[in-house]
C-alpha atoms as a PDB file:
ATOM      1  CA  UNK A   1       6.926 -18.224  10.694  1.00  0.00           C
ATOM      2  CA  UNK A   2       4.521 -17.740   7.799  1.00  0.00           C
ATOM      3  CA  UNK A   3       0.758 -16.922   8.593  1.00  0.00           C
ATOM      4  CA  UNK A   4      -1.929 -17.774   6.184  1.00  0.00           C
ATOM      5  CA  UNK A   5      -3.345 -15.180   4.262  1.00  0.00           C
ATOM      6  CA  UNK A   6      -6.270 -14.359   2.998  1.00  0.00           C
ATOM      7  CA  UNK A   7      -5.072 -15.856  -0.369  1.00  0.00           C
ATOM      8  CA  UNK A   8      -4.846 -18.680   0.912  1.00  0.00           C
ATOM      9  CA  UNK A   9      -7.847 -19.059   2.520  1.00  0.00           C
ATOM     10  CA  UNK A  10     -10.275 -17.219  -0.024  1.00  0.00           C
ATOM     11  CA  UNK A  11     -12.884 -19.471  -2.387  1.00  0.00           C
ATOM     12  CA  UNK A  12     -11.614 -18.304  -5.931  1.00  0.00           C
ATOM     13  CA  UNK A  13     -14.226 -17.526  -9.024  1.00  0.00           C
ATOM     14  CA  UNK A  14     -16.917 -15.981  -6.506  1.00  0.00           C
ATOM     15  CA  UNK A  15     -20.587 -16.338  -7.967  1.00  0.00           C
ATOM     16  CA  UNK A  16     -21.144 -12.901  -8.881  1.00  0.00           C
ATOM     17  CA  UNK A  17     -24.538 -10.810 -10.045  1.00  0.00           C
ATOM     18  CA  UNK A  18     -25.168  -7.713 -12.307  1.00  0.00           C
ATOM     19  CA  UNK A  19     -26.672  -4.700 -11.128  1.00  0.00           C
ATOM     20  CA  UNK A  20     -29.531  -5.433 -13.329  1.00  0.00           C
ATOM     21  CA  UNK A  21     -30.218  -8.548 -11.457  1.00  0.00           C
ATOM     22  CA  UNK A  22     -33.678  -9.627 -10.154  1.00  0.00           C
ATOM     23  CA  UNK A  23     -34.303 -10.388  -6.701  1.00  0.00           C
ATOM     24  CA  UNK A  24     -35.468 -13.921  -7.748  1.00  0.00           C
ATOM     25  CA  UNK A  25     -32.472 -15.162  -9.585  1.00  0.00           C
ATOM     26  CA  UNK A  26     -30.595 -13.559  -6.133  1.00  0.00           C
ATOM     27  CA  UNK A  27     -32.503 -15.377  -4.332  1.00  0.00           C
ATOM     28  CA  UNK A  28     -31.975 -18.563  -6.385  1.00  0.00           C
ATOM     29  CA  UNK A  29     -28.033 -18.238  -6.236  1.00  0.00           C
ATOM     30  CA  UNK A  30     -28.351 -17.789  -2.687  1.00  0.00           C
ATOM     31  CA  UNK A  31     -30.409 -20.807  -2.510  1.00  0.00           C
ATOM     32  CA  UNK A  32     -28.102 -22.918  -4.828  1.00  0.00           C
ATOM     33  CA  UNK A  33     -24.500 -22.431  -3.683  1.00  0.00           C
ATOM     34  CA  UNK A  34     -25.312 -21.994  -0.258  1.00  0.00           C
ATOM     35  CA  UNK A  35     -23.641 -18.753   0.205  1.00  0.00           C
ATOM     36  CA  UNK A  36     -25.622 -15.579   2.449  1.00  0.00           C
ATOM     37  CA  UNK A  37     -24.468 -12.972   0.258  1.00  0.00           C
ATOM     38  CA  UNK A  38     -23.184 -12.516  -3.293  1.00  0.00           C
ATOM     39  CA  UNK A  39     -20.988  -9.563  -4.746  1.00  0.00           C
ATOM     40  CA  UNK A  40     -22.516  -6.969  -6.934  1.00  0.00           C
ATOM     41  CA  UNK A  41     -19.977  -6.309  -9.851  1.00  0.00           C
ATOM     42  CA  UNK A  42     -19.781  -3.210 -12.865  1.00  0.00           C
ATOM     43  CA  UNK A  43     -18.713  -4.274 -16.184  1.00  0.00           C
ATOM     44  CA  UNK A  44     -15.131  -4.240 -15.483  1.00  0.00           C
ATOM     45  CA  UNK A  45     -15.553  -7.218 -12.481  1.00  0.00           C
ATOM     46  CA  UNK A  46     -15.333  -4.074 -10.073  1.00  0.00           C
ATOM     47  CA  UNK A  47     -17.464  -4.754  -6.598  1.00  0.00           C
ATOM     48  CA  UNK A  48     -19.934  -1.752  -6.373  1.00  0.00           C
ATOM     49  CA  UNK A  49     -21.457  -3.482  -3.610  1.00  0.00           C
ATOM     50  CA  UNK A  50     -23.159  -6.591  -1.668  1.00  0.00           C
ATOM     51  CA  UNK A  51     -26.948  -8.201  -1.440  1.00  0.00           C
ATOM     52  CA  UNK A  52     -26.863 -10.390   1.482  1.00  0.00           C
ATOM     53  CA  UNK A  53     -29.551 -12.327   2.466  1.00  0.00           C
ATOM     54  CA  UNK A  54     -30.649  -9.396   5.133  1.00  0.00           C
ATOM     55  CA  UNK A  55     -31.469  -7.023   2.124  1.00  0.00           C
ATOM     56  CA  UNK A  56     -33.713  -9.575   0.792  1.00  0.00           C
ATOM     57  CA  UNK A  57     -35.773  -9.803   3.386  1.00  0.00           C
ATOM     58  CA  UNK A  58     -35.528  -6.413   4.300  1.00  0.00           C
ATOM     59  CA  UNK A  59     -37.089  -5.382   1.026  1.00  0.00           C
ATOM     60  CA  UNK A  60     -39.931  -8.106   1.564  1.00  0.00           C
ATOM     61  CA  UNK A  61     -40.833  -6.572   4.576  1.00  0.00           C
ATOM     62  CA  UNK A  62     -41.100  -2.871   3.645  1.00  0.00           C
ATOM     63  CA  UNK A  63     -42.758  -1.241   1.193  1.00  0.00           C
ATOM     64  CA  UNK A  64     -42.377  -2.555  -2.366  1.00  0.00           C
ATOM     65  CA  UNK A  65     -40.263  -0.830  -4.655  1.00  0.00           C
ATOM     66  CA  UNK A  66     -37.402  -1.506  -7.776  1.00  0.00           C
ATOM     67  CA  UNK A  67     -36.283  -5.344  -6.582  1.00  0.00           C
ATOM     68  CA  UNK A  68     -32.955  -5.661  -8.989  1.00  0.00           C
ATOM     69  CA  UNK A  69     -29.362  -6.017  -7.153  1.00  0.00           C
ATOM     70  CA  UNK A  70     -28.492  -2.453  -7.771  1.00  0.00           C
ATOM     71  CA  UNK A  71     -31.813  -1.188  -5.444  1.00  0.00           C
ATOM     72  CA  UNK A  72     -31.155  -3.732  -2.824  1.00  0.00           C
ATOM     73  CA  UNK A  73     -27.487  -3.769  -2.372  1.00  0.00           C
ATOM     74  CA  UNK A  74     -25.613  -2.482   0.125  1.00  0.00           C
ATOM     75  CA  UNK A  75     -22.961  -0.178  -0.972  1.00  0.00           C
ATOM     76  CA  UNK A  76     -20.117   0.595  -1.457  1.00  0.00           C
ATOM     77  CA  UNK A  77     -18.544  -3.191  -0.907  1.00  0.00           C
ATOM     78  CA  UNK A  78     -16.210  -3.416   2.429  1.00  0.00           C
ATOM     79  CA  UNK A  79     -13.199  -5.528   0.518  1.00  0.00           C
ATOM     80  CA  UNK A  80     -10.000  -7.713   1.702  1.00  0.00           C
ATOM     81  CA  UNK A  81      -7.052  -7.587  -0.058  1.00  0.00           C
ATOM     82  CA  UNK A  82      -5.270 -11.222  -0.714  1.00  0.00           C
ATOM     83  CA  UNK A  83      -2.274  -9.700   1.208  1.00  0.00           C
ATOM     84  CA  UNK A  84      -4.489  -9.533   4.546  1.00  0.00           C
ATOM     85  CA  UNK A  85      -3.476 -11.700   7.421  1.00  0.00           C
ATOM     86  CA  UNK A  86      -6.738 -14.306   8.545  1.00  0.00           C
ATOM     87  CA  UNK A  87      -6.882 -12.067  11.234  1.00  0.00           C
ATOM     88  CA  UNK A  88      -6.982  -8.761  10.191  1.00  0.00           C
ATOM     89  CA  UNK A  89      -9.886 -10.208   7.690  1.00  0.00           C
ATOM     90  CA  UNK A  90     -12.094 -11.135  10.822  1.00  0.00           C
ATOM     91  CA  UNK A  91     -11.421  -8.294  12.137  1.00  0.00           C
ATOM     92  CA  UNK A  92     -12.854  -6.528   9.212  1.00  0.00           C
ATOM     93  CA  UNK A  93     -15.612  -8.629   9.694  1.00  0.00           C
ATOM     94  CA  UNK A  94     -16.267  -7.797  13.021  1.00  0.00           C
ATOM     95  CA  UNK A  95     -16.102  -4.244  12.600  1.00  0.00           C
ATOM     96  CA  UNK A  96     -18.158  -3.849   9.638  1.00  0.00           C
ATOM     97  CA  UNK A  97     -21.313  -6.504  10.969  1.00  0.00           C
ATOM     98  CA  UNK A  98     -20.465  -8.934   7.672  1.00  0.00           C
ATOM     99  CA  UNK A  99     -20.242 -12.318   7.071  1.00  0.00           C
ATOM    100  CA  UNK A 100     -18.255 -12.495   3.891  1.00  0.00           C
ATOM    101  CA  UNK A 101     -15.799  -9.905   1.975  1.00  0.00           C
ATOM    102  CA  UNK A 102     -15.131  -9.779  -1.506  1.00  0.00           C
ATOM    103  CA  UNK A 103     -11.012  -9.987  -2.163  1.00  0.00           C
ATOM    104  CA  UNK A 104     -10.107  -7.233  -4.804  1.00  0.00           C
ATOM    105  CA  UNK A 105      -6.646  -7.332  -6.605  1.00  0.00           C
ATOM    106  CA  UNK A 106      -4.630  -4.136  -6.807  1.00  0.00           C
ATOM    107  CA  UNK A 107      -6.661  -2.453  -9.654  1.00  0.00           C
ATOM    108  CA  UNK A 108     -10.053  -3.210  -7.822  1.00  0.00           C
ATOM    109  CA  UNK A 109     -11.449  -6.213  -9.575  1.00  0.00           C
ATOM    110  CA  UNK A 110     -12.608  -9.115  -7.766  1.00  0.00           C
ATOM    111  CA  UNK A 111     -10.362 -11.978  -7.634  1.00  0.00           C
ATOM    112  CA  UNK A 112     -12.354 -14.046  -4.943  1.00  0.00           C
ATOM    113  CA  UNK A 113     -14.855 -14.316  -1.518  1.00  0.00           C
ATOM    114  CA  UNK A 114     -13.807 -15.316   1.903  1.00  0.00           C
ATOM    115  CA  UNK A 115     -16.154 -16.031   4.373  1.00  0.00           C
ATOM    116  CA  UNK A 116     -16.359 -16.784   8.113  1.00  0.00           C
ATOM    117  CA  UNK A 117     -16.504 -20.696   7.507  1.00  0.00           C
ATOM    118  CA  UNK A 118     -13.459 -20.240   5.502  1.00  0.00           C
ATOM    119  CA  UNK A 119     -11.636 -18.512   8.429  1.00  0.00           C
ATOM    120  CA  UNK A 120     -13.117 -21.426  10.746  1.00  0.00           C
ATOM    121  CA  UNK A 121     -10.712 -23.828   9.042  1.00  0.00           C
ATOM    122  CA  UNK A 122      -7.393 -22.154  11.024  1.00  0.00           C
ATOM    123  CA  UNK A 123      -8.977 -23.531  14.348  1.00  0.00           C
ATOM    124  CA  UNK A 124      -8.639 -26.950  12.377  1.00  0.00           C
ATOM    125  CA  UNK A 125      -5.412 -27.246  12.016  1.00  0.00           C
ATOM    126  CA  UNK A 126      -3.956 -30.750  13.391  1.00  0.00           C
ATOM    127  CA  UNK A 127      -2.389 -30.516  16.705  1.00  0.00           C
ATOM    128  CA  UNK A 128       0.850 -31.947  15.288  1.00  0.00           C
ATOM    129  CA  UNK A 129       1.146 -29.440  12.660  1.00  0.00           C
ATOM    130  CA  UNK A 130       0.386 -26.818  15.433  1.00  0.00           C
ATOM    131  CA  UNK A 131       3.273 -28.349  18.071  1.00  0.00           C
ATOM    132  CA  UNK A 132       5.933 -28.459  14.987  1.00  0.00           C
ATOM    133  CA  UNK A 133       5.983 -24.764  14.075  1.00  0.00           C
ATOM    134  CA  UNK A 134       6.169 -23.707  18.056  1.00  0.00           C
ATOM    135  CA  UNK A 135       9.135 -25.647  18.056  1.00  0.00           C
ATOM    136  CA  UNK A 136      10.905 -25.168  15.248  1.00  0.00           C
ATOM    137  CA  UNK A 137      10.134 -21.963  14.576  1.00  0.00           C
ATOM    138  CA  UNK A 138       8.959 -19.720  17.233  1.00  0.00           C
ATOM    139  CA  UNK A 139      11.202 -21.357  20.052  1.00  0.00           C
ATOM    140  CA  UNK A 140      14.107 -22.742  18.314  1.00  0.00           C
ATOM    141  CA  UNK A 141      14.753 -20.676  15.154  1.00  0.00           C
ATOM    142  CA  UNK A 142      13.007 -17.242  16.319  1.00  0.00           C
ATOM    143  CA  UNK A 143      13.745 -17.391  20.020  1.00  0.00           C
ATOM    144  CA  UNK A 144      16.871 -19.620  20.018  1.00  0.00           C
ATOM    145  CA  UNK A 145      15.486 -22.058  22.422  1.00  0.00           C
ATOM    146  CA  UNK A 146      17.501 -25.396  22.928  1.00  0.00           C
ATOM    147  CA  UNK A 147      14.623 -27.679  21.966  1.00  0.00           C
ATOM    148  CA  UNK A 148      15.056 -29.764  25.633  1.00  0.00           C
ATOM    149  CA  UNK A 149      14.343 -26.735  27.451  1.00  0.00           C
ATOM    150  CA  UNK A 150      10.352 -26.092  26.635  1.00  0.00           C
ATOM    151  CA  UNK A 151       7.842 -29.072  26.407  1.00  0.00           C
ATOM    152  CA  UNK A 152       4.904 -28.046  24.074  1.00  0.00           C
ATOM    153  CA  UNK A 153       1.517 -30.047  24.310  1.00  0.00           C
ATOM    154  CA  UNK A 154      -1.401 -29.687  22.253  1.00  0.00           C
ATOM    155  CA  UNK A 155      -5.145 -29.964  22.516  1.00  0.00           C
ATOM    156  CA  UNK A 156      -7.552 -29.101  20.189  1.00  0.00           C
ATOM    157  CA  UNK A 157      -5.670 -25.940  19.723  1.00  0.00           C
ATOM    158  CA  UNK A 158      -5.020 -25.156  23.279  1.00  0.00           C
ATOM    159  CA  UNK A 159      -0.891 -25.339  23.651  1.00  0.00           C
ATOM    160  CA  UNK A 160       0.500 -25.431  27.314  1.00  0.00           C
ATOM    161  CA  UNK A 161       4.299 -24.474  27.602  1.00  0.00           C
ATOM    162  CA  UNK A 162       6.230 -25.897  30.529  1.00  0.00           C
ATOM    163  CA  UNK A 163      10.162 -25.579  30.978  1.00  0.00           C
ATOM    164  CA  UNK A 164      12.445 -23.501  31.805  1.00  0.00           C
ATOM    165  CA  UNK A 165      13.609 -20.145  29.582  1.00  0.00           C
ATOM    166  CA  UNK A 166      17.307 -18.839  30.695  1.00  0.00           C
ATOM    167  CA  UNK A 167      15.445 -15.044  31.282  1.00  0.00           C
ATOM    168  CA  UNK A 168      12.358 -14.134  33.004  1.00  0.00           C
ATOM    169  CA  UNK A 169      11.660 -11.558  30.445  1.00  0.00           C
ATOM    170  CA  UNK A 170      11.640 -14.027  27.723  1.00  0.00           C
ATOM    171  CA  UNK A 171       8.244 -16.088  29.244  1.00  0.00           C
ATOM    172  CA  UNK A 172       5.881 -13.263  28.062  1.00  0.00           C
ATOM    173  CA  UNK A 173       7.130 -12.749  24.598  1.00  0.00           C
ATOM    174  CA  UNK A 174       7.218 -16.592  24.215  1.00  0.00           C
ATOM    175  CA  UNK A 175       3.526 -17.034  25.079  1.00  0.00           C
ATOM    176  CA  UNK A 176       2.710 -13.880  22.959  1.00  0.00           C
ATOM    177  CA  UNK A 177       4.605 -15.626  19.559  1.00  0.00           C
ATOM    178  CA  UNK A 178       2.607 -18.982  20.549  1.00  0.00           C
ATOM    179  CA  UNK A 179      -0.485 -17.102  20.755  1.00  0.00           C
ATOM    180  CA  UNK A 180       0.227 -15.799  16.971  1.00  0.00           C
ATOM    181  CA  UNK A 181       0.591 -19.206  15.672  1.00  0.00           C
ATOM    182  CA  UNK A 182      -2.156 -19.965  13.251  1.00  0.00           C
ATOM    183  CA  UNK A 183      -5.011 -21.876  14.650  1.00  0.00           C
ATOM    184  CA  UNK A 184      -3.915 -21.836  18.226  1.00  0.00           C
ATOM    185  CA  UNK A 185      -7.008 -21.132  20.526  1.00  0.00           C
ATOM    186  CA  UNK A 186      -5.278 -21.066  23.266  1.00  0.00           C
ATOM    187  CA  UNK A 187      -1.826 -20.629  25.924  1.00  0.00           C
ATOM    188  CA  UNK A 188      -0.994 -22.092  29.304  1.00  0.00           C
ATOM    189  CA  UNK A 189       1.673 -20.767  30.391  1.00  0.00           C
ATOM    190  CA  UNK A 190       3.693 -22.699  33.094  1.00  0.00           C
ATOM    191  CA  UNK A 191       7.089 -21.605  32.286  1.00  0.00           C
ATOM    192  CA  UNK A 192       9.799 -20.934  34.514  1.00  0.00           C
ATOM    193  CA  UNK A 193      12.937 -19.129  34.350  1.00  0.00           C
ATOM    194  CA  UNK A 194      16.583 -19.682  35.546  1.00  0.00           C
ATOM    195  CA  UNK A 195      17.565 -16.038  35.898  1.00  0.00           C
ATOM    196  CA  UNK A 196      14.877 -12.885  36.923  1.00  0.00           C
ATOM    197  CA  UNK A 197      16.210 -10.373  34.687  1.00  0.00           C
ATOM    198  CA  UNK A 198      13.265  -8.250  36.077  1.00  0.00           C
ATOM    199  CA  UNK A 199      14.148  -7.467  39.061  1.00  0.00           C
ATOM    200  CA  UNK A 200      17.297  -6.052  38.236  1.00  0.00           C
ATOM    201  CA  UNK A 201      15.114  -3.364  35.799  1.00  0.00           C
ATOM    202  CA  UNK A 202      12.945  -2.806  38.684  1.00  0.00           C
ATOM    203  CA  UNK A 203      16.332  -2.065  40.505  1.00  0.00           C
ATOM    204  CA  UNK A 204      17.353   0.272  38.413  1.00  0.00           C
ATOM    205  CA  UNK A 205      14.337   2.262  37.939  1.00  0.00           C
ATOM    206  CA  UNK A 206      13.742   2.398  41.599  1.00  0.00           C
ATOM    207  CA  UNK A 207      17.990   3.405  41.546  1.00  0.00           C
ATOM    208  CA  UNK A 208      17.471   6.037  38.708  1.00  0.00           C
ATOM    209  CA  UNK A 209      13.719   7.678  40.501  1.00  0.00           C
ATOM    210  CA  UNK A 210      16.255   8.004  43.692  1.00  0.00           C
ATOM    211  CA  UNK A 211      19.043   9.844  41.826  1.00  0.00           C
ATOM    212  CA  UNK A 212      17.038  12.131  40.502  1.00  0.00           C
ATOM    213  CA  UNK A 213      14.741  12.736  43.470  1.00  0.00           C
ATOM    214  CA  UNK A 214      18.457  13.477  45.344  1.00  0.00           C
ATOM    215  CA  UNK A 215      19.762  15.995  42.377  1.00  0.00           C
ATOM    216  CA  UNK A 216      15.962  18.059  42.809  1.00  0.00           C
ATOM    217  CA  UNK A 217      16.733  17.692  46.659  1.00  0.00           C
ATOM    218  CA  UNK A 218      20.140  19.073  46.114  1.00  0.00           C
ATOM    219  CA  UNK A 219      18.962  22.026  43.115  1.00  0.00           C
ATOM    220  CA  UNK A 220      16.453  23.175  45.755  1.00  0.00           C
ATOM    221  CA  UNK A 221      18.649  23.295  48.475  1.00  0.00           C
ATOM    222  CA  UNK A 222      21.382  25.514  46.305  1.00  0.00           C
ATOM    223  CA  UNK A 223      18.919  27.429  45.272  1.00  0.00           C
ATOM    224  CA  UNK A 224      17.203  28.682  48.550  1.00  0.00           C
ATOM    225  CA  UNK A 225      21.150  28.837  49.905  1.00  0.00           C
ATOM    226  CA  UNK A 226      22.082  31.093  46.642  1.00  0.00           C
ATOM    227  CA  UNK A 227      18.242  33.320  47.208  1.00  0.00           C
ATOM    228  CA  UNK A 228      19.366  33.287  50.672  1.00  0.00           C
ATOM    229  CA  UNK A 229      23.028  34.866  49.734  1.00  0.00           C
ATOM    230  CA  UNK A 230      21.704  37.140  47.594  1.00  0.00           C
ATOM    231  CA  UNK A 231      19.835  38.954  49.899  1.00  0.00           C
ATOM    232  CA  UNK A 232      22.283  39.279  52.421  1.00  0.00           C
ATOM    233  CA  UNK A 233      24.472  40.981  49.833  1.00  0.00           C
ATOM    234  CA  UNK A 234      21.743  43.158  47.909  1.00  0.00           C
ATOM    235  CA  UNK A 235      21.991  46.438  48.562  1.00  0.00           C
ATOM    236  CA  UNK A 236      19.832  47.959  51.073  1.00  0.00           C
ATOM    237  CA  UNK A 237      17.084  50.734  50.716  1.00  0.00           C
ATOM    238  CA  UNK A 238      18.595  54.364  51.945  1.00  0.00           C
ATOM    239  CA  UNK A 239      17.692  54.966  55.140  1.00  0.00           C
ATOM    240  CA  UNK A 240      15.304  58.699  55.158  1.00  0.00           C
ATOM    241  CA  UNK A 241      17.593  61.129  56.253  1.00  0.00           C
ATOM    242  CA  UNK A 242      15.120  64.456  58.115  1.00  0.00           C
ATOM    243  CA  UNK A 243      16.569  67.974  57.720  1.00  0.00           C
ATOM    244  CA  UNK A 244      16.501  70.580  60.438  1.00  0.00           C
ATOM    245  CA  UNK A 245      15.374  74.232  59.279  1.00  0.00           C
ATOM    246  CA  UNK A 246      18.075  77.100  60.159  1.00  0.00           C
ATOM    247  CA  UNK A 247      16.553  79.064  63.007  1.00  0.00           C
ATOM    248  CA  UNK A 248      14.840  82.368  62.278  1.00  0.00           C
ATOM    249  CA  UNK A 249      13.349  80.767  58.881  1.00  0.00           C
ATOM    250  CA  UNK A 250       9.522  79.834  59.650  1.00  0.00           C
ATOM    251  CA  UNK A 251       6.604  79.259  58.795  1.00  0.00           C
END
């Protein structure tokens, strides 16, 4: 089961500025290719950092000062890697209050953009495409699933299981996989299963807490029987032992 990266998802030959760029001509790229923020690269294609559309207006509404990409970037550049997961990307995203991240090969230089409309396009995948990998892959090849046993319907991304799994402890772990697929949204869960392999765990927890509660029982009770023992048998303080003085001898 192969999840997209951000490779394959990125928008390759980014439009790019200089940090000797005016705000205009930023604001003109911006304009042109429809894009909220553009990369800020050195000589050597390195990001040193971001102008989004936010700086721009930011600088408009403070005092004026230099207006070239270098003063109104933000910096240093939050970057993917090609080898992130979609997810992992949006997480990024999240985290860091962005809308786009430059993708940076392994010596640093920028290889390509990816955005939050291109991470949009996993929640398009067709329904078919969706229902084929759950069964092929995550049920029958990963989970080794006879393929009569689960139905899988899909939705506009929402997947609803139904069946019957041979353990209990499988139903969880199956949902979890579907969950992972790309561009599910999400799982209904309305599995069954033949055998509850849970209970038997629960069993022998309960079985092993009891065993052990018994052996401290038992440790106590030779304990306080041995502390017991052992004072009957310690020795016992001497007993003071008074003197008479010979008559005739006094005082």
């Amino acid at each position: 089961m192969r999840h997209r990266s951000v490779a394959d998802l990125m928008t390759p030959n980014a439009v790019v500025v200089q940090p000797g760029t005016s705000f205009t001509e930023i604001a003109h790229l911006l304009d042109e290719y429809d894009i909220t923020a553009v990369p800020v690269v050195d000589e050597d294609e390195r990001p040193v950092g971001v102008v989004s559309e936010a700086d721009l207006l930011h600088r408009r509404t403070t005092k004026p000062g230099p207006s070239t990409a270098e003063a109104l970037m933000t910096s240093p550049a939050v970057v993917a890697r090609p080898e992130w997961s979609a997810v992992r990307a949006a997480r990024t995203m999240e985290r860091k209050k962005v809308k786009r991240l430059p993708v940076v090969d392994g010596s640093g230089r920028l290889i390509g953009v990816i955005s939050r409309s291109d991470l949009v396009q996993l929640f398009l995948r067709r329904d078919r495409a969706i229902q084929e990998e759950i069964l092929e892959e995550v049920l029958t090849c990963t989970m080794g699933v006879e393929p009569s046993a689960v139905t899988v319907d899909v939705t506009d991304g929402t997947v609803t299981l139904s069946g019957t799994l041979e353990r209990k402890s499988l139903v969880p772990i199956a949902v979890r996989m579907c969950e992972s697929v790309d561009g599910v949204v999400e799982v209904v869960d309305r599995l069954t299963a033949a055998h509850d392999d849970t209970a038997a765990h629960d069993d022998t927890a309960a079985h092993d807490d009891t065993a052990a509660h018994d052996d401290t029982a038992a440790h106590d009770d030779t304990a306080a029987h041995d502390d017991t023992a052992a004072q009957r048998h310690a020795p016992q303080p001497a007993r003071p032992v008074r003197h008479r003085a010979p008559e005739g001898e006094g005082a």
